[in-house]
PDB file of N, CA and C in Angstrom:
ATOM      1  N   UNK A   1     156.115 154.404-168.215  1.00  0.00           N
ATOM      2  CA  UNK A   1     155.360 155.645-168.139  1.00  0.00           C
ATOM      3  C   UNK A   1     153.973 155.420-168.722  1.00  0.00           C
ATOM      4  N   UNK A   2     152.967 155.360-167.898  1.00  0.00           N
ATOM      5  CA  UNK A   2     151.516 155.571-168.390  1.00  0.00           C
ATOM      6  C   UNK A   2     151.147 156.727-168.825  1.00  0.00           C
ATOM      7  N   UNK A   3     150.453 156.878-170.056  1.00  0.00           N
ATOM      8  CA  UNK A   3     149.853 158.214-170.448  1.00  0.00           C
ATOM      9  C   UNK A   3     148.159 158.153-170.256  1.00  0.00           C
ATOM     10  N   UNK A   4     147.772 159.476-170.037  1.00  0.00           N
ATOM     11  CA  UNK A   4     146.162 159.862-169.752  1.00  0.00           C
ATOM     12  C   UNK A   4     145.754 160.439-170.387  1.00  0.00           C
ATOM     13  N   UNK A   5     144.834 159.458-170.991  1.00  0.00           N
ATOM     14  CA  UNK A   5     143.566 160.963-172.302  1.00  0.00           C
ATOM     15  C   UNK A   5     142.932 162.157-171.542  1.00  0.00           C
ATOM     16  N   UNK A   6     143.309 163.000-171.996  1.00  0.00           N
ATOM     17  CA  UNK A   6     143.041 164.030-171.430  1.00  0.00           C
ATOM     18  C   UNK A   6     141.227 164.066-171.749  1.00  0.00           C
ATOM     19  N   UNK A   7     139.991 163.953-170.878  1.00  0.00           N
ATOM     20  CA  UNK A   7     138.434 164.051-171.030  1.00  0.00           C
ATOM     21  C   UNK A   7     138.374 165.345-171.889  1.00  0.00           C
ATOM     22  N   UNK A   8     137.283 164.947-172.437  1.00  0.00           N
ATOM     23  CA  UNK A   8     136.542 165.905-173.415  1.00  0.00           C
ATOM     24  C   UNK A   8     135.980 166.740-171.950  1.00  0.00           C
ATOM     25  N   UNK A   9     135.862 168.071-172.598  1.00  0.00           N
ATOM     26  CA  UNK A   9     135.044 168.815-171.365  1.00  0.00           C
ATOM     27  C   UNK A   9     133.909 169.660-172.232  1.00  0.00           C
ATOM     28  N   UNK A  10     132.620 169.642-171.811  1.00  0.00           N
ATOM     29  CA  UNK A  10     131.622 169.958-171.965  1.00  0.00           C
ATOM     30  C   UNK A  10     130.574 170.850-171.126  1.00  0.00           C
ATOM     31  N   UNK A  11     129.601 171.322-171.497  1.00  0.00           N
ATOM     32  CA  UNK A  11     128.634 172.216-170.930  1.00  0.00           C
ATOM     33  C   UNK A  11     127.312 171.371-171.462  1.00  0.00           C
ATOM     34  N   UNK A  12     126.334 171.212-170.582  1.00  0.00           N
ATOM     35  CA  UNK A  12     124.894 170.997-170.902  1.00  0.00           C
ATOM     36  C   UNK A  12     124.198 172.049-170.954  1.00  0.00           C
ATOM     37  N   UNK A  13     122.819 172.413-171.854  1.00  0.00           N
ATOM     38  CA  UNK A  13     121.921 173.175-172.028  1.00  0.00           C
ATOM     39  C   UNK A  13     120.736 172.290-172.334  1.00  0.00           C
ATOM     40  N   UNK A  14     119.960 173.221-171.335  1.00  0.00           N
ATOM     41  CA  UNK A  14     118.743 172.676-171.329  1.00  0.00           C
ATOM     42  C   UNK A  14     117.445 173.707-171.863  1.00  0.00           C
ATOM     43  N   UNK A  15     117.030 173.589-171.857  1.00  0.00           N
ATOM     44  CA  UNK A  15     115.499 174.751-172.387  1.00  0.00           C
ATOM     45  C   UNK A  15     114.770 174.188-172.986  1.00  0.00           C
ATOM     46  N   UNK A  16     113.252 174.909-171.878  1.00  0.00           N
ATOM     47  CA  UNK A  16     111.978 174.815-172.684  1.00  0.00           C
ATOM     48  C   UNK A  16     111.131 176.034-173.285  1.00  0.00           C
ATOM     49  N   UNK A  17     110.633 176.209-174.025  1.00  0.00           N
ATOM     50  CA  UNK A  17     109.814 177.727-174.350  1.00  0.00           C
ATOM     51  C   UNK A  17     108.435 177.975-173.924  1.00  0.00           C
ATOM     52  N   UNK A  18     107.620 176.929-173.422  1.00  0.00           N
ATOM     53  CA  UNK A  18     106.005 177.088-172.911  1.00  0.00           C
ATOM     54  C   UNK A  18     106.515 176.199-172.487  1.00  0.00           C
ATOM     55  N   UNK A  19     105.073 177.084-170.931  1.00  0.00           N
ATOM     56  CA  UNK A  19     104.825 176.008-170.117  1.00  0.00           C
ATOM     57  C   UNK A  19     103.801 174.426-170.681  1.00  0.00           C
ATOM     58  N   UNK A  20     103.712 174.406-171.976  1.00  0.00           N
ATOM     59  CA  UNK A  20     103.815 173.000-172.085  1.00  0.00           C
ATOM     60  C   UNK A  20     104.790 172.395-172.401  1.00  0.00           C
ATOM     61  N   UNK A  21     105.831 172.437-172.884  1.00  0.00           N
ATOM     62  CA  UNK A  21     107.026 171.840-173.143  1.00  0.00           C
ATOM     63  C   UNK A  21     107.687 171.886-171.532  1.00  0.00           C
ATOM     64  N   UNK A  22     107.335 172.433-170.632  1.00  0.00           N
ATOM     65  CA  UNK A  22     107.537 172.369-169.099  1.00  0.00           C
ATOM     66  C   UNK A  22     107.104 171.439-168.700  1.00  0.00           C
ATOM     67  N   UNK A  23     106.086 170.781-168.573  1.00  0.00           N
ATOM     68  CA  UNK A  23     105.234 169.855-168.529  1.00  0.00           C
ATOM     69  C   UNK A  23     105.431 168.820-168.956  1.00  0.00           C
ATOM     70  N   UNK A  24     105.648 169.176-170.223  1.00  0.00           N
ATOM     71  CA  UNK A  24     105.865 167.802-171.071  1.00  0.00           C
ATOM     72  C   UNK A  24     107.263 166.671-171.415  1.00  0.00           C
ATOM     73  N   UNK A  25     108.372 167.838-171.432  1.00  0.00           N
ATOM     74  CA  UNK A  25     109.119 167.218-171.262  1.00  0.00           C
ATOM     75  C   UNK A  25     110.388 167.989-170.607  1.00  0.00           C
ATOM     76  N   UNK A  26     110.587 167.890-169.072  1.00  0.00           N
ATOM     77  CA  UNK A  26     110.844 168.293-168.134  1.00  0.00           C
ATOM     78  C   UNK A  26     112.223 168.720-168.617  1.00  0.00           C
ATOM     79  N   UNK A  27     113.259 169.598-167.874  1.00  0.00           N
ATOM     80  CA  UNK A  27     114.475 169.723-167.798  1.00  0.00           C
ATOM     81  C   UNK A  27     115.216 168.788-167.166  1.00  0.00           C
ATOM     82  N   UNK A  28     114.543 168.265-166.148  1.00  0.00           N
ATOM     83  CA  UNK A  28     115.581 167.304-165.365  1.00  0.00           C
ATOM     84  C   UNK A  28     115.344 166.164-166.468  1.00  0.00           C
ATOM     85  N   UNK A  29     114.153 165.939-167.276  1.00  0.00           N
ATOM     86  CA  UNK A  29     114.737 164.257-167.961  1.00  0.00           C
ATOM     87  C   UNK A  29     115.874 165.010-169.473  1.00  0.00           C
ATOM     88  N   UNK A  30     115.986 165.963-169.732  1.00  0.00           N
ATOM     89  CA  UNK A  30     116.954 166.564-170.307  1.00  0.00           C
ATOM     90  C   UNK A  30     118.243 166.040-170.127  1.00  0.00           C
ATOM     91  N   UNK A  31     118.448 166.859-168.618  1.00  0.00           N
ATOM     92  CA  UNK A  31     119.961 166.751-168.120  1.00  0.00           C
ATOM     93  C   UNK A  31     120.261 165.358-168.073  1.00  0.00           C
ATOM     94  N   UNK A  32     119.114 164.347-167.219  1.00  0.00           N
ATOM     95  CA  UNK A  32     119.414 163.182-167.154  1.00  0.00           C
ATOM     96  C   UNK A  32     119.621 162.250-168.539  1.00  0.00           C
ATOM     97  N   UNK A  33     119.212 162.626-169.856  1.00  0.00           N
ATOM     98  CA  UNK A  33     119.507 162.193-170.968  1.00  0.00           C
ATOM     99  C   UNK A  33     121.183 162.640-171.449  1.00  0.00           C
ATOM    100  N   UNK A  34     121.606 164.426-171.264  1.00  0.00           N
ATOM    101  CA  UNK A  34     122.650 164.690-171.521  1.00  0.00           C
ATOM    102  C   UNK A  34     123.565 164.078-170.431  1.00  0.00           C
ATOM    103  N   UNK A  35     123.560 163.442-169.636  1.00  0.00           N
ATOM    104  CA  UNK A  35     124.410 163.085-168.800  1.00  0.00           C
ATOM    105  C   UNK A  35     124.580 162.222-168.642  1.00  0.00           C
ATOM    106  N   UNK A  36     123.683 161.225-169.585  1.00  0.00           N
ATOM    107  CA  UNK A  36     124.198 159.705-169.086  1.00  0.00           C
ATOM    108  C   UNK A  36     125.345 159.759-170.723  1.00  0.00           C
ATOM    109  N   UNK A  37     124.623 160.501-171.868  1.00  0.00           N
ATOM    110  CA  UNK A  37     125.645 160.485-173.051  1.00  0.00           C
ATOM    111  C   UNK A  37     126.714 161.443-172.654  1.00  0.00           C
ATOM    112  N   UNK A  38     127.267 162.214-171.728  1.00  0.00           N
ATOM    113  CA  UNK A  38     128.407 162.134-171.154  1.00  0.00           C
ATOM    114  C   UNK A  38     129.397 161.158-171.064  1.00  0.00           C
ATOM    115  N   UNK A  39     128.633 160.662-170.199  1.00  0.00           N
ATOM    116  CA  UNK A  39     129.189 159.439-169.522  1.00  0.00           C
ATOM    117  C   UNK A  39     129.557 158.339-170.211  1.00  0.00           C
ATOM    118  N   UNK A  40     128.868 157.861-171.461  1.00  0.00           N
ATOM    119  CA  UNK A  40     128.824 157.253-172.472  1.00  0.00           C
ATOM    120  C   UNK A  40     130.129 157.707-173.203  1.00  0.00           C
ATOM    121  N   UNK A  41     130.303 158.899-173.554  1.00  0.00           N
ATOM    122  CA  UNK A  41     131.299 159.243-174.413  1.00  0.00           C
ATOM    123  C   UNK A  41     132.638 159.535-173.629  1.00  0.00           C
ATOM    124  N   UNK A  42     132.509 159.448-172.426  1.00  0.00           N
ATOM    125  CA  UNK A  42     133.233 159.613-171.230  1.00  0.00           C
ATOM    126  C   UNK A  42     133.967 161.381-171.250  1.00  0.00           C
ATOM    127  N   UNK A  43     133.055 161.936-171.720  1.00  0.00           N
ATOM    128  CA  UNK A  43     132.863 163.278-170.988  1.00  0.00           C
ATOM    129  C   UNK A  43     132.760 164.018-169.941  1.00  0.00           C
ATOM    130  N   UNK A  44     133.426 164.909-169.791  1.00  0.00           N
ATOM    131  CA  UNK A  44     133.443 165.760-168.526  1.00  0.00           C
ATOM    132  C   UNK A  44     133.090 166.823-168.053  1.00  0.00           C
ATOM    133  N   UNK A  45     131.388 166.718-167.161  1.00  0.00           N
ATOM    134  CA  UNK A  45     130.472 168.017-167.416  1.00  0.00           C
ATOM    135  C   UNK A  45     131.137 168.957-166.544  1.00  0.00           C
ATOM    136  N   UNK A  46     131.316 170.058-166.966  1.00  0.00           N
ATOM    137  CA  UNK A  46     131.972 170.848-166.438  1.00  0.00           C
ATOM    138  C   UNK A  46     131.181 172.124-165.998  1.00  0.00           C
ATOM    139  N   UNK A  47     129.740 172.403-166.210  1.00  0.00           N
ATOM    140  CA  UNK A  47     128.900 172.888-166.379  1.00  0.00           C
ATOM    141  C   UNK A  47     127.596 172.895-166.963  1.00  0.00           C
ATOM    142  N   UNK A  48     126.918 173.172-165.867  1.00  0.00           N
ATOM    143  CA  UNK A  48     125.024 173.149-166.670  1.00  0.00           C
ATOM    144  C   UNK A  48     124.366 174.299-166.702  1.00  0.00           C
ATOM    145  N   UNK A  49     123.841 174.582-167.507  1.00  0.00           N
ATOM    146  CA  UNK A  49     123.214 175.897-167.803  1.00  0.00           C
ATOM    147  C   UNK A  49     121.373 175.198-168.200  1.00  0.00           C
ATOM    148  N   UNK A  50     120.543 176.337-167.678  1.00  0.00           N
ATOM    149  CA  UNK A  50     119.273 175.843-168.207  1.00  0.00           C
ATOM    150  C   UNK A  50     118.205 177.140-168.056  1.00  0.00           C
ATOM    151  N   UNK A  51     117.464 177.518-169.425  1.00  0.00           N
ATOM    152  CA  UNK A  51     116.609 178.579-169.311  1.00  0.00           C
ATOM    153  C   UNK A  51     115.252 177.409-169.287  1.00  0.00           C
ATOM    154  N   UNK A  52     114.120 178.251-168.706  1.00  0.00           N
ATOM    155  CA  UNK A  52     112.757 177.971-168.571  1.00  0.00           C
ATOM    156  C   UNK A  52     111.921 178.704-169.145  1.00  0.00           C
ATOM    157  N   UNK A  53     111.344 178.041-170.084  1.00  0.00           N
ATOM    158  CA  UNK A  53     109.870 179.217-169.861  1.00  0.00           C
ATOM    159  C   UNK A  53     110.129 180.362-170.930  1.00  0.00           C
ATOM    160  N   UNK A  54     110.884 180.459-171.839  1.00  0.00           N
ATOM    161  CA  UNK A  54     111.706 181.566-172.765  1.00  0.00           C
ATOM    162  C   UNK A  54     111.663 180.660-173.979  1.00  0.00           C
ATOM    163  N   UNK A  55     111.206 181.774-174.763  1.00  0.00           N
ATOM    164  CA  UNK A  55     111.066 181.712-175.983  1.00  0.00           C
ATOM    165  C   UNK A  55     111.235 183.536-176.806  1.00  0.00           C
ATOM    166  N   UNK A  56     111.276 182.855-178.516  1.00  0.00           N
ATOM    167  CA  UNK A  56     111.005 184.395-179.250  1.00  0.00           C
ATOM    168  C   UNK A  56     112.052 184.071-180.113  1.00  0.00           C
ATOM    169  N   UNK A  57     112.397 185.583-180.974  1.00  0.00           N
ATOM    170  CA  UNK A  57     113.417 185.260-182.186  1.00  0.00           C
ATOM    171  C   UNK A  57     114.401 185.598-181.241  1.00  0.00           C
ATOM    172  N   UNK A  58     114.882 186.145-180.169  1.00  0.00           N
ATOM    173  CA  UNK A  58     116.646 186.695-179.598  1.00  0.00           C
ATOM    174  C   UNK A  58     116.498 185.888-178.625  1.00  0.00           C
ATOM    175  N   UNK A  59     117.686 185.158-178.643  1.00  0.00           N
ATOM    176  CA  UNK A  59     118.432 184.376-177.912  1.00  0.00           C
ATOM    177  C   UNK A  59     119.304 185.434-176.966  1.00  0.00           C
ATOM    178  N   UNK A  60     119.048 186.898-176.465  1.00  0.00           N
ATOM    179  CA  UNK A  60     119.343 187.397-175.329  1.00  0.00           C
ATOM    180  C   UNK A  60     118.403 187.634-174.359  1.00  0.00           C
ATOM    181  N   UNK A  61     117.818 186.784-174.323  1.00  0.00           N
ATOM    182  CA  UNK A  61     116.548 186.984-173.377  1.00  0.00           C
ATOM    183  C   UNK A  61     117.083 185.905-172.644  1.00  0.00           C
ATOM    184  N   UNK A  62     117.631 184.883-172.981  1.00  0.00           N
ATOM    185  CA  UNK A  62     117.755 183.574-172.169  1.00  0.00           C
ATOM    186  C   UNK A  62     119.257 183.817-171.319  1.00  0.00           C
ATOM    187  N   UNK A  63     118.708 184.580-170.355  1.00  0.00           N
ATOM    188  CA  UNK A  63     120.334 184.782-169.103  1.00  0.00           C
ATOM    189  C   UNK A  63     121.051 183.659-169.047  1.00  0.00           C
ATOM    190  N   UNK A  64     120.930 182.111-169.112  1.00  0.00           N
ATOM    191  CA  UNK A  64     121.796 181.097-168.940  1.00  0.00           C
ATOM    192  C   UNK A  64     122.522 180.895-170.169  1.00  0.00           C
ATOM    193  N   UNK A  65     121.608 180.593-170.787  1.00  0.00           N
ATOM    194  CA  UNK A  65     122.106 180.984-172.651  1.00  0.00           C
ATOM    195  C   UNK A  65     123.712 181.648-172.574  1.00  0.00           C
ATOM    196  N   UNK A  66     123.129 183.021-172.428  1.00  0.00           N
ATOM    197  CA  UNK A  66     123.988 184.078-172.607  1.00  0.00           C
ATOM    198  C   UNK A  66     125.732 183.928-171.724  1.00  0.00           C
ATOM    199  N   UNK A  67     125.013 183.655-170.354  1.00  0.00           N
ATOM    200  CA  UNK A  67     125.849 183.357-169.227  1.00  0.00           C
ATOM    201  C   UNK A  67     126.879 181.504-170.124  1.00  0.00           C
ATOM    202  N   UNK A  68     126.373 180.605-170.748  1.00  0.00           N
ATOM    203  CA  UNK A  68     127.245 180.027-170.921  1.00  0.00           C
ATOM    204  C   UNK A  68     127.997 180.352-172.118  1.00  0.00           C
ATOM    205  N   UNK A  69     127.485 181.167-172.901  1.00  0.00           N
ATOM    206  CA  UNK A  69     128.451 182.090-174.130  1.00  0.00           C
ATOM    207  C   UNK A  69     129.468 183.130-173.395  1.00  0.00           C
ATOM    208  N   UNK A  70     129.241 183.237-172.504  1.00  0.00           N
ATOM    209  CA  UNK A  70     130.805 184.193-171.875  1.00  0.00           C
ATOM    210  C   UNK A  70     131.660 183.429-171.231  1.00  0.00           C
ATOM    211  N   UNK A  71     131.168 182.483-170.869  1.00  0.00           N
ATOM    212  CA  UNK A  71     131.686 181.327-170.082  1.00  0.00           C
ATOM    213  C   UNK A  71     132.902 180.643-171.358  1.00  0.00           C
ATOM    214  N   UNK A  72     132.065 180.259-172.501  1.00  0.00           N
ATOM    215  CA  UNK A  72     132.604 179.930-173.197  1.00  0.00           C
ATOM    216  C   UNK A  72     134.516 181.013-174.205  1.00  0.00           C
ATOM    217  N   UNK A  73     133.682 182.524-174.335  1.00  0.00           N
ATOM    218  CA  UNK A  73     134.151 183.137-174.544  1.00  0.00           C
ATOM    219  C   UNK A  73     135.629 183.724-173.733  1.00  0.00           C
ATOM    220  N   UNK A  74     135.406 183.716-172.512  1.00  0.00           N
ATOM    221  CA  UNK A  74     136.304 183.665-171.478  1.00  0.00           C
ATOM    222  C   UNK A  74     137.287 182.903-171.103  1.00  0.00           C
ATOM    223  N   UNK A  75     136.826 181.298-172.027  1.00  0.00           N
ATOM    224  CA  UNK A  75     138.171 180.271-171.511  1.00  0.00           C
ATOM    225  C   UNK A  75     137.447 179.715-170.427  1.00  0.00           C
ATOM    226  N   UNK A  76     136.743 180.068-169.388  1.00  0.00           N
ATOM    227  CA  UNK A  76     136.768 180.073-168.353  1.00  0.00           C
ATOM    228  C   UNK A  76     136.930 178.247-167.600  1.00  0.00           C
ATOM    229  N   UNK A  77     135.825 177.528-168.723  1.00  0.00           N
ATOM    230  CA  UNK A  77     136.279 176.025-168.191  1.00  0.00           C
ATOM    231  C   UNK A  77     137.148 175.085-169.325  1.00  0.00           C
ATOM    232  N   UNK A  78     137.655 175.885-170.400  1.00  0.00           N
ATOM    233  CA  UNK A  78     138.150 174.973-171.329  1.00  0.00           C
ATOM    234  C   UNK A  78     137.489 174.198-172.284  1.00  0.00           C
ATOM    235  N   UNK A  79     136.337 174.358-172.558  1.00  0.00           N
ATOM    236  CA  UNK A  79     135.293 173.362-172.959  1.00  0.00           C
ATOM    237  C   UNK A  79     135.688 173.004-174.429  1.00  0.00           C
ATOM    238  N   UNK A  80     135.104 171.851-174.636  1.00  0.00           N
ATOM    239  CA  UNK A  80     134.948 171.718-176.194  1.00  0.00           C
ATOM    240  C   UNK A  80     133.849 171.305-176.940  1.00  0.00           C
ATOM    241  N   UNK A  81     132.610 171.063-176.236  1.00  0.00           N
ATOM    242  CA  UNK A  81     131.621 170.768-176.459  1.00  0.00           C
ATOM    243  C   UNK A  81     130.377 171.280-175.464  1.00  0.00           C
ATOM    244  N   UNK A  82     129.236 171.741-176.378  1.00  0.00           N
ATOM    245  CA  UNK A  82     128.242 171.912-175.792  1.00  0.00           C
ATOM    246  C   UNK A  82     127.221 171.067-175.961  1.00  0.00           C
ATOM    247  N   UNK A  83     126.246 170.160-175.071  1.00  0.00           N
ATOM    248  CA  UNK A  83     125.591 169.370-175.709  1.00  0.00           C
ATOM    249  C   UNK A  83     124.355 169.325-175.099  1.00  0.00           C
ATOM    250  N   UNK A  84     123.425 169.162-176.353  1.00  0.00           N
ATOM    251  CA  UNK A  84     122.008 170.025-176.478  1.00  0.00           C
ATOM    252  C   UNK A  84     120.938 168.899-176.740  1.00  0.00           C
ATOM    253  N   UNK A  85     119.828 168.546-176.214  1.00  0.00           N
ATOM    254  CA  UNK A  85     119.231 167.486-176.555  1.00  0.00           C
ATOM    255  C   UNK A  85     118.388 167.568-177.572  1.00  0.00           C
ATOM    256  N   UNK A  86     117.817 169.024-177.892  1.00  0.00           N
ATOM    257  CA  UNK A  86     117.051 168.938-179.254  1.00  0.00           C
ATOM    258  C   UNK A  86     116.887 170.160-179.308  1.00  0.00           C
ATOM    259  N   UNK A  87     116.244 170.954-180.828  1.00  0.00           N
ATOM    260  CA  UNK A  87     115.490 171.934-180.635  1.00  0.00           C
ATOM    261  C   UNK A  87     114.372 171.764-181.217  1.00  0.00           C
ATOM    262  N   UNK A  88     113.627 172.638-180.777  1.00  0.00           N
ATOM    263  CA  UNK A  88     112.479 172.972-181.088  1.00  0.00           C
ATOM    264  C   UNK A  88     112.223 173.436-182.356  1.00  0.00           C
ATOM    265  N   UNK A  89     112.843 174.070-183.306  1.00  0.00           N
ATOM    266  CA  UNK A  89     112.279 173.967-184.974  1.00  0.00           C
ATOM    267  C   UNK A  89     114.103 174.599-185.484  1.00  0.00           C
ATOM    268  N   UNK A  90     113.690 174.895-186.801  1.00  0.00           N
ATOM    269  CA  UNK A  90     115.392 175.144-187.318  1.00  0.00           C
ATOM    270  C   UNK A  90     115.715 176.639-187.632  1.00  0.00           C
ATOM    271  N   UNK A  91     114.502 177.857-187.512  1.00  0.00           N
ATOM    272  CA  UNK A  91     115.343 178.488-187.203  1.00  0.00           C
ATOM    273  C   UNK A  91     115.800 178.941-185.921  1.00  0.00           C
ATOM    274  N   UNK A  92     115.328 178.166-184.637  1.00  0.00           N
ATOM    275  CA  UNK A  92     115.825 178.210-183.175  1.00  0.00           C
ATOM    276  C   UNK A  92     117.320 177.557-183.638  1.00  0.00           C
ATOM    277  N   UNK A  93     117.200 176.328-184.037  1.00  0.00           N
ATOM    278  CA  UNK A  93     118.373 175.230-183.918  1.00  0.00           C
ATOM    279  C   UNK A  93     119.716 177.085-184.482  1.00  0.00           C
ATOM    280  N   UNK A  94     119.182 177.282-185.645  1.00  0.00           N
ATOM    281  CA  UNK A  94     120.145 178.329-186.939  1.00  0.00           C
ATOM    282  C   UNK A  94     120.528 179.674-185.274  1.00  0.00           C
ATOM    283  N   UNK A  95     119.859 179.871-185.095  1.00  0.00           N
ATOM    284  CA  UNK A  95     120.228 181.299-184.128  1.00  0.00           C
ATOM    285  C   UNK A  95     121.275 180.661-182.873  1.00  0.00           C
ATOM    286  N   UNK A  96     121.042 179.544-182.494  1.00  0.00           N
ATOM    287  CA  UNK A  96     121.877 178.849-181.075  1.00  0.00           C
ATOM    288  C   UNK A  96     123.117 178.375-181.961  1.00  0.00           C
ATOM    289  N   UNK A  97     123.219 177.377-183.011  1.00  0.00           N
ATOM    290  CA  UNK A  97     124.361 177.197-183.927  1.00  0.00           C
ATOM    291  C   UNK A  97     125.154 178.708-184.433  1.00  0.00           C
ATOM    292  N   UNK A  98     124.455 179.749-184.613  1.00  0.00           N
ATOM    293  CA  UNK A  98     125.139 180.929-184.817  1.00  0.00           C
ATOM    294  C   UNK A  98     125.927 181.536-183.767  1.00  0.00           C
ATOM    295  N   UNK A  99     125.535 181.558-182.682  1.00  0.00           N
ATOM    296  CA  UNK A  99     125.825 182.442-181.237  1.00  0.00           C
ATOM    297  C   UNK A  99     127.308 181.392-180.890  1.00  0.00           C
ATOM    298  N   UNK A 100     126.810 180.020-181.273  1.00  0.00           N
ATOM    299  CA  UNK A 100     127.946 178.729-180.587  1.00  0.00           C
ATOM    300  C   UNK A 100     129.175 179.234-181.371  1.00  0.00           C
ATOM    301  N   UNK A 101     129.238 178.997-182.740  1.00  0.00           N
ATOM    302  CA  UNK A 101     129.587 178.531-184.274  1.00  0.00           C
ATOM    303  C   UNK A 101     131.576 178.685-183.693  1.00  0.00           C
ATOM    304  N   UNK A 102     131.138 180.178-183.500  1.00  0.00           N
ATOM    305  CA  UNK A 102     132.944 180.344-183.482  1.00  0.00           C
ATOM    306  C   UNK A 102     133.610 180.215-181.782  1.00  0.00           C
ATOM    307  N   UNK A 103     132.996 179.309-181.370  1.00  0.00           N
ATOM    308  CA  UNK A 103     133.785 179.331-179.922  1.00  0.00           C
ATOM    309  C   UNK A 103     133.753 178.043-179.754  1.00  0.00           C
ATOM    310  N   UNK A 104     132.893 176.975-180.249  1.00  0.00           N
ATOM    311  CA  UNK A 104     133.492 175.655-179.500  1.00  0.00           C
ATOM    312  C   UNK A 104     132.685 174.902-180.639  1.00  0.00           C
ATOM    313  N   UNK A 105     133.620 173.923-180.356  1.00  0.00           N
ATOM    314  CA  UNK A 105     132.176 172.704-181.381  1.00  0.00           C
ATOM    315  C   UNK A 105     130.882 172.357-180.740  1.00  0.00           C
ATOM    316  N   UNK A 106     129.882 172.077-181.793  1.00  0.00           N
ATOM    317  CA  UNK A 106     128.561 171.382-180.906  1.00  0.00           C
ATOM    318  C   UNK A 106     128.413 169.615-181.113  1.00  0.00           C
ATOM    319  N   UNK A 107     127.947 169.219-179.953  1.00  0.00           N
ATOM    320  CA  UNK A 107     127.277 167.909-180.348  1.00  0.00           C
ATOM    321  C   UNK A 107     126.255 167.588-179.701  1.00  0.00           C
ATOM    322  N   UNK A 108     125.447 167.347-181.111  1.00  0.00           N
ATOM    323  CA  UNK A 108     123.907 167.086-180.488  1.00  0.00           C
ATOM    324  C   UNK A 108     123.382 165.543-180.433  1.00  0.00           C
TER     325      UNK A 108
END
Protein backbone atom coordinates (compact mmCIF):
# COMPACT_ATOMS: atom_id res chain seq x y z
CA UNK A 1 0.00 0.00 0.00
CA UNK A 2 1.46 3.39 -1.09
CA UNK A 3 0.51 6.42 0.90
CA UNK A 4 0.08 10.23 -0.55
CA UNK A 5 0.96 13.51 1.17
CA UNK A 6 -1.83 15.12 1.00
CA UNK A 7 -0.44 19.09 -0.91
CA UNK A 8 -0.51 22.04 1.09
CA UNK A 9 -3.28 24.20 -0.51
CA UNK A 10 -2.88 27.82 -0.83
CA UNK A 11 -4.21 31.21 -2.19
CA UNK A 12 -1.90 33.96 -3.79
CA UNK A 13 -2.35 37.75 -3.21
CA UNK A 14 -1.11 40.18 -5.05
CA UNK A 15 -1.40 44.14 -4.64
CA UNK A 16 -0.16 47.32 -5.55
CA UNK A 17 -1.31 50.82 -4.01
CA UNK A 18 -0.01 53.60 -6.77
CA UNK A 19 0.27 53.60 -9.97
CA UNK A 20 3.95 53.58 -9.32
CA UNK A 21 4.26 50.48 -7.58
CA UNK A 22 2.11 49.43 -10.93
CA UNK A 23 4.85 50.25 -12.88
CA UNK A 24 7.36 49.33 -10.90
CA UNK A 25 6.83 46.26 -9.78
CA UNK A 26 4.15 44.57 -11.75
CA UNK A 27 1.56 41.93 -10.45
CA UNK A 28 2.36 39.42 -12.91
CA UNK A 29 6.25 39.37 -11.64
CA UNK A 30 4.39 38.90 -8.17
CA UNK A 31 2.39 35.89 -9.08
CA UNK A 32 5.29 34.63 -11.07
CA UNK A 33 7.54 34.90 -7.85
CA UNK A 34 4.53 33.33 -5.63
CA UNK A 35 4.30 30.54 -7.92
CA UNK A 36 7.40 29.32 -8.61
CA UNK A 37 7.72 29.19 -4.33
CA UNK A 38 4.65 27.09 -4.69
CA UNK A 39 6.10 24.91 -6.60
CA UNK A 40 9.22 24.88 -4.62
CA UNK A 41 7.39 23.96 -1.52
CA UNK A 42 5.22 21.78 -3.64
CA UNK A 43 2.10 23.64 -3.03
CA UNK A 44 -1.17 23.71 -4.42
CA UNK A 45 -2.52 27.07 -5.84
CA UNK A 46 -5.84 26.77 -5.48
CA UNK A 47 -6.58 30.34 -6.04
CA UNK A 48 -5.39 33.92 -7.01
CA UNK A 49 -6.72 36.93 -5.89
CA UNK A 50 -5.19 40.45 -6.87
CA UNK A 51 -6.24 44.20 -6.05
CA UNK A 52 -4.69 47.17 -8.18
CA UNK A 53 -4.30 50.50 -7.67
CA UNK A 54 -5.86 50.50 -3.81
CA UNK A 55 -4.56 51.78 -1.08
CA UNK A 56 -5.63 53.66 2.56
CA UNK A 57 -6.09 52.51 6.25
CA UNK A 58 -9.40 49.77 5.38
CA UNK A 59 -8.63 46.85 3.85
CA UNK A 60 -12.52 46.84 2.61
CA UNK A 61 -11.95 48.72 -0.21
CA UNK A 62 -9.86 45.93 -1.78
CA UNK A 63 -12.93 43.57 -3.37
CA UNK A 64 -10.30 40.66 -3.98
CA UNK A 65 -8.92 41.09 -0.55
CA UNK A 66 -12.24 40.77 0.85
CA UNK A 67 -13.52 38.13 -1.76
CA UNK A 68 -10.48 35.81 -0.63
CA UNK A 69 -11.47 36.30 3.22
CA UNK A 70 -14.93 34.68 2.52
CA UNK A 71 -13.42 32.30 0.45
CA UNK A 72 -11.36 31.52 3.22
CA UNK A 73 -14.15 31.83 5.79
CA UNK A 74 -16.48 29.54 3.88
CA UNK A 75 -14.17 26.44 3.66
CA UNK A 76 -14.71 26.94 0.28
CA UNK A 77 -11.11 25.59 -1.09
CA UNK A 78 -9.66 24.13 2.11
CA UNK A 79 -6.69 26.27 2.20
CA UNK A 80 -3.94 26.52 4.58
CA UNK A 81 -1.90 29.09 3.45
CA UNK A 82 -1.99 32.41 2.00
CA UNK A 83 1.07 33.62 0.37
CA UNK A 84 2.01 37.21 0.02
CA UNK A 85 5.16 38.57 -1.51
CA UNK A 86 5.66 41.66 0.58
CA UNK A 87 4.12 44.61 2.08
CA UNK A 88 4.42 47.79 1.74
CA UNK A 89 5.08 49.19 5.45
CA UNK A 90 3.89 47.44 8.93
CA UNK A 91 0.98 48.91 9.68
CA UNK A 92 -0.45 47.55 6.12
CA UNK A 93 1.53 44.17 6.88
CA UNK A 94 -0.61 44.57 11.02
CA UNK A 95 -4.25 45.21 9.28
CA UNK A 96 -3.84 42.08 6.44
CA UNK A 97 -2.19 39.76 9.42
CA UNK A 98 -5.34 40.88 11.46
CA UNK A 99 -8.22 40.20 8.85
CA UNK A 100 -5.98 36.60 8.01
CA UNK A 101 -4.98 35.82 11.85
CA UNK A 102 -7.97 33.50 12.74
CA UNK A 103 -8.72 31.60 9.54
CA UNK A 104 -5.61 30.18 8.10
CA UNK A 105 -1.91 30.44 8.59
CA UNK A 106 0.28 32.94 6.60
CA UNK A 107 3.50 32.45 4.75
CA UNK A 108 5.40 35.09 3.53
Amino acid sequence: MRLWKKKTRCYIYTRVSTAIQVDGYSLDAQKDKLRKYAEFQEMEIVGEYSDEGHFGKNIKGRQEFMQMLNAIEDGKDGVDFVLVLNYPDLAEMRRMYLALYSLCRIMV
